[in-house]
PDB file of N, CA and C in Angstrom:
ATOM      1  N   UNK A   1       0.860  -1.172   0.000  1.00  0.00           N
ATOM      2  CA  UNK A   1       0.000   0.000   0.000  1.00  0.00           C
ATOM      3  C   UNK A   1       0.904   1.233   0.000  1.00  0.00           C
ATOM      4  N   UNK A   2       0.804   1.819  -1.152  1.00  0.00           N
ATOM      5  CA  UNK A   2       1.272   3.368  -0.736  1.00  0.00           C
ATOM      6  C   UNK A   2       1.710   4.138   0.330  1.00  0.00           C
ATOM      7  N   UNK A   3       2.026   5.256   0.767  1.00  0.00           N
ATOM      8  CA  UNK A   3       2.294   5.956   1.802  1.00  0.00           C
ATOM      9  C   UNK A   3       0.670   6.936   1.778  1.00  0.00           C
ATOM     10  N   UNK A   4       0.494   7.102   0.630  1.00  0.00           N
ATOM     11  CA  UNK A   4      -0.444   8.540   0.370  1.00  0.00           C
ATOM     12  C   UNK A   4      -1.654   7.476   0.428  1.00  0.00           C
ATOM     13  N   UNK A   5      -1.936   6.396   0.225  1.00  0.00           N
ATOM     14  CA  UNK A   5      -3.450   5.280   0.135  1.00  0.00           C
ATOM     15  C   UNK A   5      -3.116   5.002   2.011  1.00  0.00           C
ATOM     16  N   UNK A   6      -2.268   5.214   2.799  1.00  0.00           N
ATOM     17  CA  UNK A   6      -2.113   4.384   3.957  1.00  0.00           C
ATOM     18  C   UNK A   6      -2.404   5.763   4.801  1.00  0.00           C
ATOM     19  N   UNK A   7      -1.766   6.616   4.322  1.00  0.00           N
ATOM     20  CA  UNK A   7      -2.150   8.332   5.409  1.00  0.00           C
ATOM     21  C   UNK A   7      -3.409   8.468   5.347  1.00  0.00           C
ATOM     22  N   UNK A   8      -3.955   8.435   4.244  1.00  0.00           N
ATOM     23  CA  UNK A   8      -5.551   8.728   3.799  1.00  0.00           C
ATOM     24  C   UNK A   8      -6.556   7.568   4.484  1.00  0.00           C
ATOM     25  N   UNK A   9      -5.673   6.377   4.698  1.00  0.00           N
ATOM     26  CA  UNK A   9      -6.719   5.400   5.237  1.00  0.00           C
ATOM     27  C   UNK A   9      -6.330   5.720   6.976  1.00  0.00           C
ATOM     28  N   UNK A  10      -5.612   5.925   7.496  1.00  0.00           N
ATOM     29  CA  UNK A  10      -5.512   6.447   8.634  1.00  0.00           C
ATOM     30  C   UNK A  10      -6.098   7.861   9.079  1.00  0.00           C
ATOM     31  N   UNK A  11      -6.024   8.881   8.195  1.00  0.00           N
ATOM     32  CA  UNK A  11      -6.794   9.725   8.614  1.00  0.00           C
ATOM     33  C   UNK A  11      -8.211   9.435   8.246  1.00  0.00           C
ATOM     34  N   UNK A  12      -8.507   8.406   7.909  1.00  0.00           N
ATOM     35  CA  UNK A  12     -10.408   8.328   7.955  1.00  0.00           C
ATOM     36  C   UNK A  12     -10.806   7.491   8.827  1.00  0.00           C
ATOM     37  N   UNK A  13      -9.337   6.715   9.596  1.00  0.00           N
ATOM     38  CA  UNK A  13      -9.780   5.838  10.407  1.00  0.00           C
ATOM     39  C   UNK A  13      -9.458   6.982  11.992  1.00  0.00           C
ATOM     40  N   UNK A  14      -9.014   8.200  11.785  1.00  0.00           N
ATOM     41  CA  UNK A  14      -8.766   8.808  12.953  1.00  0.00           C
ATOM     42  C   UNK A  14     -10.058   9.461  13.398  1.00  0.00           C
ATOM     43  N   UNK A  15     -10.816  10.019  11.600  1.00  0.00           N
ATOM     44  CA  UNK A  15     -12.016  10.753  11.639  1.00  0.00           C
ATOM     45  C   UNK A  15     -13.396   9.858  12.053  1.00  0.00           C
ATOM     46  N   UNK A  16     -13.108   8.682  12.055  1.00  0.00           N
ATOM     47  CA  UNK A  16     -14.049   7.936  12.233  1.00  0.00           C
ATOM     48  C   UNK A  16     -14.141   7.310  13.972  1.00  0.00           C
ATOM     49  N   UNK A  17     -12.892   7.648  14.202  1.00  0.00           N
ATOM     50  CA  UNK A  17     -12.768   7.826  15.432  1.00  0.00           C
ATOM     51  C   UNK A  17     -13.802   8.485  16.402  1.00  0.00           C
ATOM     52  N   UNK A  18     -12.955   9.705  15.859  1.00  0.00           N
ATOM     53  CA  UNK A  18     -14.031  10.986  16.294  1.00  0.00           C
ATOM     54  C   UNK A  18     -14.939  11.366  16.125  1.00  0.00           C
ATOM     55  N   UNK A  19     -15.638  10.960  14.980  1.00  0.00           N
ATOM     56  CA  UNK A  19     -17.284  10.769  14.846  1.00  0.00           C
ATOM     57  C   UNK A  19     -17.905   9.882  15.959  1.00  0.00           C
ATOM     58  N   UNK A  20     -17.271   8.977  16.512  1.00  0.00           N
ATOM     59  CA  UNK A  20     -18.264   7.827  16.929  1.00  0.00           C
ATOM     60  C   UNK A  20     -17.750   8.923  18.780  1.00  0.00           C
ATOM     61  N   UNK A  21     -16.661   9.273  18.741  1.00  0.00           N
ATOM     62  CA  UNK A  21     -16.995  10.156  20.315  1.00  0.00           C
ATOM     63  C   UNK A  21     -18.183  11.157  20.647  1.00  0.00           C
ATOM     64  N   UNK A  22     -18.222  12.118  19.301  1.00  0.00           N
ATOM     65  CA  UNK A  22     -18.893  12.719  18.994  1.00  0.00           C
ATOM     66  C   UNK A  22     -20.536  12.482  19.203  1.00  0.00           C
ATOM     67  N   UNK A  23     -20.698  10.921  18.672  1.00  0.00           N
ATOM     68  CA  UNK A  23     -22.259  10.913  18.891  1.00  0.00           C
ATOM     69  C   UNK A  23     -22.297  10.186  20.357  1.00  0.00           C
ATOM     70  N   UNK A  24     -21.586   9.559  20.837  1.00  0.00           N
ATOM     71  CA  UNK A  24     -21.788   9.548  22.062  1.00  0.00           C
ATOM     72  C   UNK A  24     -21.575  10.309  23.426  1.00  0.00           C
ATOM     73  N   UNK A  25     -20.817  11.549  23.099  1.00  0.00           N
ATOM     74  CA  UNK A  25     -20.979  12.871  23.550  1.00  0.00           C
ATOM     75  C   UNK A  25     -22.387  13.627  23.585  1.00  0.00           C
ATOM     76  N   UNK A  26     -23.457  13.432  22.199  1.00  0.00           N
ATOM     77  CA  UNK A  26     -24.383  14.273  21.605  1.00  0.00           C
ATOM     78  C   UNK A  26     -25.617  13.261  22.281  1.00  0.00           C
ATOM     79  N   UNK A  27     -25.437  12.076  22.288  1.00  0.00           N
ATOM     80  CA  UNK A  27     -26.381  11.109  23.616  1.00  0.00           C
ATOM     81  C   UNK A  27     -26.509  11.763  24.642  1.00  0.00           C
ATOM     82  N   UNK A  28     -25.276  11.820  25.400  1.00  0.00           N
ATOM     83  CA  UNK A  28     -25.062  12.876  26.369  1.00  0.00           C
ATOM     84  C   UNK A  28     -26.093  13.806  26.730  1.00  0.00           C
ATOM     85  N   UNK A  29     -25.550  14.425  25.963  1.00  0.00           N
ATOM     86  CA  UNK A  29     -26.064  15.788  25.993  1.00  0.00           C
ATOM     87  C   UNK A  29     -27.844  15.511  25.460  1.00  0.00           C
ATOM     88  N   UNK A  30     -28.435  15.454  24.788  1.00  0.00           N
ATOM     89  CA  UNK A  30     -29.370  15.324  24.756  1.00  0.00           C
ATOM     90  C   UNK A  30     -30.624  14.867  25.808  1.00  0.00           C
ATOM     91  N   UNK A  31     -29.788  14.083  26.782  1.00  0.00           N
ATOM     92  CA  UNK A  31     -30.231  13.894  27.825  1.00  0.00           C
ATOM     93  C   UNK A  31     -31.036  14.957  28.729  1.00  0.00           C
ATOM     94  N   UNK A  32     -29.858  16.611  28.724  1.00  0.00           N
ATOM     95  CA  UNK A  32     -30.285  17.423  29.160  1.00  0.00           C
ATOM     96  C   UNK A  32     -31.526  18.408  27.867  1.00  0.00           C
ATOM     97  N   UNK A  33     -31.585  17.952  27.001  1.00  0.00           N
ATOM     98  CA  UNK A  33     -31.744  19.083  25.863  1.00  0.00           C
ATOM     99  C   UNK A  33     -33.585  18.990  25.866  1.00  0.00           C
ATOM    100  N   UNK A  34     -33.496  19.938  25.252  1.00  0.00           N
ATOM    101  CA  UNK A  34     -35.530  19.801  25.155  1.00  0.00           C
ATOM    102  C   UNK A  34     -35.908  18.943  23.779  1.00  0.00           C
ATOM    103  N   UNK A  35     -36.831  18.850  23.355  1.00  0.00           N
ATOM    104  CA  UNK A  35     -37.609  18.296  22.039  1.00  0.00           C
ATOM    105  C   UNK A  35     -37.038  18.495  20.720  1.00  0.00           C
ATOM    106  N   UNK A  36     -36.757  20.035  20.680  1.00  0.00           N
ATOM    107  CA  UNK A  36     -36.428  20.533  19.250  1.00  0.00           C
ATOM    108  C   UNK A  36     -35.113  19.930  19.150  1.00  0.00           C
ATOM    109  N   UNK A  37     -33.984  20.202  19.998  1.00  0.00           N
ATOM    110  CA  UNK A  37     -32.831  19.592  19.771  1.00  0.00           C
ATOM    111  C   UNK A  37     -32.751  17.941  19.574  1.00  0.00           C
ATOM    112  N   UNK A  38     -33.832  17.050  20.142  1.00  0.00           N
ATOM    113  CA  UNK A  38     -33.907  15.526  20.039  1.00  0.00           C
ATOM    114  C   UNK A  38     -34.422  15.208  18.403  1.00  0.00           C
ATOM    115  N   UNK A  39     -35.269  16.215  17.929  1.00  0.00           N
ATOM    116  CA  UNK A  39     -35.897  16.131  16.737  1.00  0.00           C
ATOM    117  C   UNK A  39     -34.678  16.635  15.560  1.00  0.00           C
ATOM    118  N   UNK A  40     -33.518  17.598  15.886  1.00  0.00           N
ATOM    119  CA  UNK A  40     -32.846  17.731  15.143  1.00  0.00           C
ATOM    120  C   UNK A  40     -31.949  16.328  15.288  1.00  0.00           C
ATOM    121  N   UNK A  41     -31.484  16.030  16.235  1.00  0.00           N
ATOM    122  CA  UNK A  41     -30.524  14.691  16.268  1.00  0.00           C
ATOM    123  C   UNK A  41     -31.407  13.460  15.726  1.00  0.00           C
ATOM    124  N   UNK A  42     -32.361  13.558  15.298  1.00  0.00           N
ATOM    125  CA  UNK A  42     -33.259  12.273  15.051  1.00  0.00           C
ATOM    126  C   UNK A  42     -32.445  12.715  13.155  1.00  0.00           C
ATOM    127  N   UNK A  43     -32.794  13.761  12.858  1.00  0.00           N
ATOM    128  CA  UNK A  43     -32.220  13.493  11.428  1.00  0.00           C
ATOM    129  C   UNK A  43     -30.520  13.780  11.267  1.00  0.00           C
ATOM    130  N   UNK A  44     -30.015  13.766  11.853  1.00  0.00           N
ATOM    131  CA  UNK A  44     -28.509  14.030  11.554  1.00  0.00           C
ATOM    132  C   UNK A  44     -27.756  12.268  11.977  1.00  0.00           C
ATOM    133  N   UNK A  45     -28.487  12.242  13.156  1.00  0.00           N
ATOM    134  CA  UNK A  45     -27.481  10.776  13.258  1.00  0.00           C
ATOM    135  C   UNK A  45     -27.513   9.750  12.054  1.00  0.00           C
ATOM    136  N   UNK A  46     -28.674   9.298  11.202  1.00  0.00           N
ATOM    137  CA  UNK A  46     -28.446   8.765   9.762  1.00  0.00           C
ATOM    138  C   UNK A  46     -27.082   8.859   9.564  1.00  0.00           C
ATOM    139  N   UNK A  47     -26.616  10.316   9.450  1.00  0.00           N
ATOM    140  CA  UNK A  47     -25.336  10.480   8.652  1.00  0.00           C
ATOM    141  C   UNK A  47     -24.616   9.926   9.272  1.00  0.00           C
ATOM    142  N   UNK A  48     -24.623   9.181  10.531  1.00  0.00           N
ATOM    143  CA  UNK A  48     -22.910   8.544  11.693  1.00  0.00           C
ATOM    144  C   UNK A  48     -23.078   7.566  10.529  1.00  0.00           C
ATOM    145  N   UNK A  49     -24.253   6.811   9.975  1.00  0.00           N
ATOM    146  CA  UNK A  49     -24.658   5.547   9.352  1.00  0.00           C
ATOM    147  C   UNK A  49     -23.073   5.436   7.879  1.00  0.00           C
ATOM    148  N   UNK A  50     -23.997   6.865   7.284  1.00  0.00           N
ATOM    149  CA  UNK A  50     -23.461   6.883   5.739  1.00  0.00           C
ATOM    150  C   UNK A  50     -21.839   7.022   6.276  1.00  0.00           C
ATOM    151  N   UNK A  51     -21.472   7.689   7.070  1.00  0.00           N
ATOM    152  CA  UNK A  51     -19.762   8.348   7.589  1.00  0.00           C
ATOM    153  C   UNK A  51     -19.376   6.757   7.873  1.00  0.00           C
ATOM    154  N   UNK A  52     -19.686   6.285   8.537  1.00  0.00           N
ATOM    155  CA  UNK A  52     -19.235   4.449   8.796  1.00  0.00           C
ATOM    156  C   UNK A  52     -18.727   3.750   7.564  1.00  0.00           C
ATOM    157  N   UNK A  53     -19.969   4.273   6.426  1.00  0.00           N
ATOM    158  CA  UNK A  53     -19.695   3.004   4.997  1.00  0.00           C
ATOM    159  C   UNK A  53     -18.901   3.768   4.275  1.00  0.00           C
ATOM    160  N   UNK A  54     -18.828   5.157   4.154  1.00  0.00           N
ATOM    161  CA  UNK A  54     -17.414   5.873   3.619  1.00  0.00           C
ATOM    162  C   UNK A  54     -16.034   5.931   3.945  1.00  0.00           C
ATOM    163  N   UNK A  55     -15.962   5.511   5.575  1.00  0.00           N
ATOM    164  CA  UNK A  55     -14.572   5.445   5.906  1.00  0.00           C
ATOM    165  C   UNK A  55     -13.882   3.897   5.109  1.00  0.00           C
ATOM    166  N   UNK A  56     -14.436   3.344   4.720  1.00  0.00           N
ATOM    167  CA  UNK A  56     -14.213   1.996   3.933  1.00  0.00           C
ATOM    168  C   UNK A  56     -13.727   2.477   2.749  1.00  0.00           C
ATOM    169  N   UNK A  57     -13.857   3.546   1.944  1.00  0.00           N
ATOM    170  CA  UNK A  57     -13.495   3.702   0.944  1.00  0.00           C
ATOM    171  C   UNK A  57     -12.220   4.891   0.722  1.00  0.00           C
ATOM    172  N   UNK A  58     -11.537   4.323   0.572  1.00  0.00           N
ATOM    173  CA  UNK A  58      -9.894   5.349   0.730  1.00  0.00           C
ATOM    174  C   UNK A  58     -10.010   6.311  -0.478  1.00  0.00           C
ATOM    175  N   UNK A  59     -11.003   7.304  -0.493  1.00  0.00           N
ATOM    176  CA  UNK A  59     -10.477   8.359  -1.476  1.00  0.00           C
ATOM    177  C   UNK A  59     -10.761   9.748  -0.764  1.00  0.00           C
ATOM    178  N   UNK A  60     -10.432  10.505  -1.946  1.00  0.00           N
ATOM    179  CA  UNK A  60     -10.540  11.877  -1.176  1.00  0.00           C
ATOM    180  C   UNK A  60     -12.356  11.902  -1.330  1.00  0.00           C
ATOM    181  N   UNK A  61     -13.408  12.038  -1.995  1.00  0.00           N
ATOM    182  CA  UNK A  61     -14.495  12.101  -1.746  1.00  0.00           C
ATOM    183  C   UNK A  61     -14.964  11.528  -0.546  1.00  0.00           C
ATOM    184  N   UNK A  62     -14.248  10.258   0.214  1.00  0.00           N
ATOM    185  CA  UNK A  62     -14.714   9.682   1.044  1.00  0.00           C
ATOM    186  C   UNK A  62     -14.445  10.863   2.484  1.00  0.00           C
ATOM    187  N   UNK A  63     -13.261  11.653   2.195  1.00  0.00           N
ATOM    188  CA  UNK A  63     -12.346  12.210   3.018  1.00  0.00           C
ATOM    189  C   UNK A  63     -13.318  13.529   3.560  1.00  0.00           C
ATOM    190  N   UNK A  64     -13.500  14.059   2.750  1.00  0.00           N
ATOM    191  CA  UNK A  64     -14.195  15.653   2.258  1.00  0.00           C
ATOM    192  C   UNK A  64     -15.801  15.316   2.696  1.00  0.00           C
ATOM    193  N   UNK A  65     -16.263  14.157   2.489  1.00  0.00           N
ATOM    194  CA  UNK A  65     -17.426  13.901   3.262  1.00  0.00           C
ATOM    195  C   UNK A  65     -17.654  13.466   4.352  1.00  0.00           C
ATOM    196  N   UNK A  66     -16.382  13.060   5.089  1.00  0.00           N
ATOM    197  CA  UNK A  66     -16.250  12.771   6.480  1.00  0.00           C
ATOM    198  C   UNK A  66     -16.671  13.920   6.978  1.00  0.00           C
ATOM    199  N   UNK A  67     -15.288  15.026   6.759  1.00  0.00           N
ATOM    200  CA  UNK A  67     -15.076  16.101   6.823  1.00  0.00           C
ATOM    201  C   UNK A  67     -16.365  17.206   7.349  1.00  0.00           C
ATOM    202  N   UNK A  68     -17.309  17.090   6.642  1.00  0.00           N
ATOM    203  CA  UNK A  68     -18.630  17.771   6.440  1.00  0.00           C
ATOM    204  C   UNK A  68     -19.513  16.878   7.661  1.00  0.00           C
ATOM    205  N   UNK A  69     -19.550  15.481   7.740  1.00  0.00           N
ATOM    206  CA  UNK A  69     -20.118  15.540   8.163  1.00  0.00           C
ATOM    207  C   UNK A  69     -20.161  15.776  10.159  1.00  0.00           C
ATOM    208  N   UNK A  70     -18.450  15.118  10.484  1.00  0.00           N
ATOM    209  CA  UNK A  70     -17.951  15.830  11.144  1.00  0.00           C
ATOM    210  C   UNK A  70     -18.049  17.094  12.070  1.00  0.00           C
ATOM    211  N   UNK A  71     -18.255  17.873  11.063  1.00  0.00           N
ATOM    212  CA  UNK A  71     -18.363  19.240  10.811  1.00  0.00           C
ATOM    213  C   UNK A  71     -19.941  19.740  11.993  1.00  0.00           C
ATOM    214  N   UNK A  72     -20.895  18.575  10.880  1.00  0.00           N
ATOM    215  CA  UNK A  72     -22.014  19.000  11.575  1.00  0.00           C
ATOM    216  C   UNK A  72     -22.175  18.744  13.321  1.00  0.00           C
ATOM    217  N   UNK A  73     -21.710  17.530  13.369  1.00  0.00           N
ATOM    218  CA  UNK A  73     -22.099  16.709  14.541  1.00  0.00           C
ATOM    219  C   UNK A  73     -21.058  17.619  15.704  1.00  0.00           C
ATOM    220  N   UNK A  74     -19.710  18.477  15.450  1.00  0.00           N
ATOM    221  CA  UNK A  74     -19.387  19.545  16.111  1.00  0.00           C
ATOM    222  C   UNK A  74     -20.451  20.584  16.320  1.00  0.00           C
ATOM    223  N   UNK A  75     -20.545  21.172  15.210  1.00  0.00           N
ATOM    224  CA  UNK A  75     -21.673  22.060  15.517  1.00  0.00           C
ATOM    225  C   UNK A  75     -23.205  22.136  16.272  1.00  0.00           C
ATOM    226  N   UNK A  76     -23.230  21.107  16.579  1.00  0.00           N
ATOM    227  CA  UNK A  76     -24.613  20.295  16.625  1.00  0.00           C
ATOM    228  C   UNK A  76     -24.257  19.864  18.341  1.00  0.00           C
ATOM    229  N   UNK A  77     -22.974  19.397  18.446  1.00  0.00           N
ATOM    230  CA  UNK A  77     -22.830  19.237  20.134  1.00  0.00           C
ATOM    231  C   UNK A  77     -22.734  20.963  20.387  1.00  0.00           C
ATOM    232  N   UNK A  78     -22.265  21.503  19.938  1.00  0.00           N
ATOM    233  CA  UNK A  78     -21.857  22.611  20.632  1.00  0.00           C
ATOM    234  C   UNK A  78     -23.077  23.856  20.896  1.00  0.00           C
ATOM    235  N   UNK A  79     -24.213  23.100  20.549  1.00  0.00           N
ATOM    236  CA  UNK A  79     -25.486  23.997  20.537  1.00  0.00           C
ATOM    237  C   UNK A  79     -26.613  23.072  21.813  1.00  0.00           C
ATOM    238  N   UNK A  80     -25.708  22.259  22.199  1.00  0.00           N
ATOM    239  CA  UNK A  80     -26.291  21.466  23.203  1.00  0.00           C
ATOM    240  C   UNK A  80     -25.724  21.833  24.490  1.00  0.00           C
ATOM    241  N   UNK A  81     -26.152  22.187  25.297  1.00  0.00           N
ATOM    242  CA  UNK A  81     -25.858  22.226  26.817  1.00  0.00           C
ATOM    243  C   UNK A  81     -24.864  21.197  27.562  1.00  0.00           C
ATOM    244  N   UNK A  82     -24.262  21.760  28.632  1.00  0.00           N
ATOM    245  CA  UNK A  82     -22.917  21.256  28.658  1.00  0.00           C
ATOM    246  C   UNK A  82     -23.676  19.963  29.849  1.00  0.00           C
ATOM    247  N   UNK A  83     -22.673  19.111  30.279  1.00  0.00           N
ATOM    248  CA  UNK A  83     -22.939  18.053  31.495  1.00  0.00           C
ATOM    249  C   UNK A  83     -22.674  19.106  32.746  1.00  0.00           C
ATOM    250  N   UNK A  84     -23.818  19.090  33.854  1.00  0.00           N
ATOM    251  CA  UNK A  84     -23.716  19.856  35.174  1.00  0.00           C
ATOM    252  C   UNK A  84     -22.794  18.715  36.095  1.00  0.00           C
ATOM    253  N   UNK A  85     -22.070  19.401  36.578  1.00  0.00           N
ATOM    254  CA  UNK A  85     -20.810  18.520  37.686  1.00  0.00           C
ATOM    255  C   UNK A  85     -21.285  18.154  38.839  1.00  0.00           C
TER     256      UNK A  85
END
């Protein structure tokens, strides 16, 4: 395997990492959250689905759509209320 097919498969296996913290962070949190925020996570988690069967595929489209979706599930914890200590 390449160097550039083996970086690329490691960084989707790093991003895929962090997707799967991510939604179990956003469990979390939802716990505390009201309705509207449970109804937005009802349609975004699908995408942990599609991000799972793309990290299988070593290209840059696979990469750039991690990327995005990533993207959301940051944005999306960070509009959720934090854990009280």
């Amino acid at each position: 395997m390449s160097n550039i097919t083996s970086d690329l498969k490691n960084e989707l296996q790093n991003s895929l990492t962090s997707l799967q913290t991510l939604r179990d962070e956003i469990r979390v949190r939802l716990h505390l959250a009201g309705m509207e925020a449970k109804d937005a996570w009802s349609k975004l988690e699908p995408t942990i689905l599609d991000a799972e069967k793309l990290a299988g595929d070593v290209s840059e489209t696979s990469r750039n759509a991690l990327h995005d979706i990533l993207q959301k599930l940051k944005d999306f914890r960070s509009s959720l209320p934090e854990r009280s200590s």
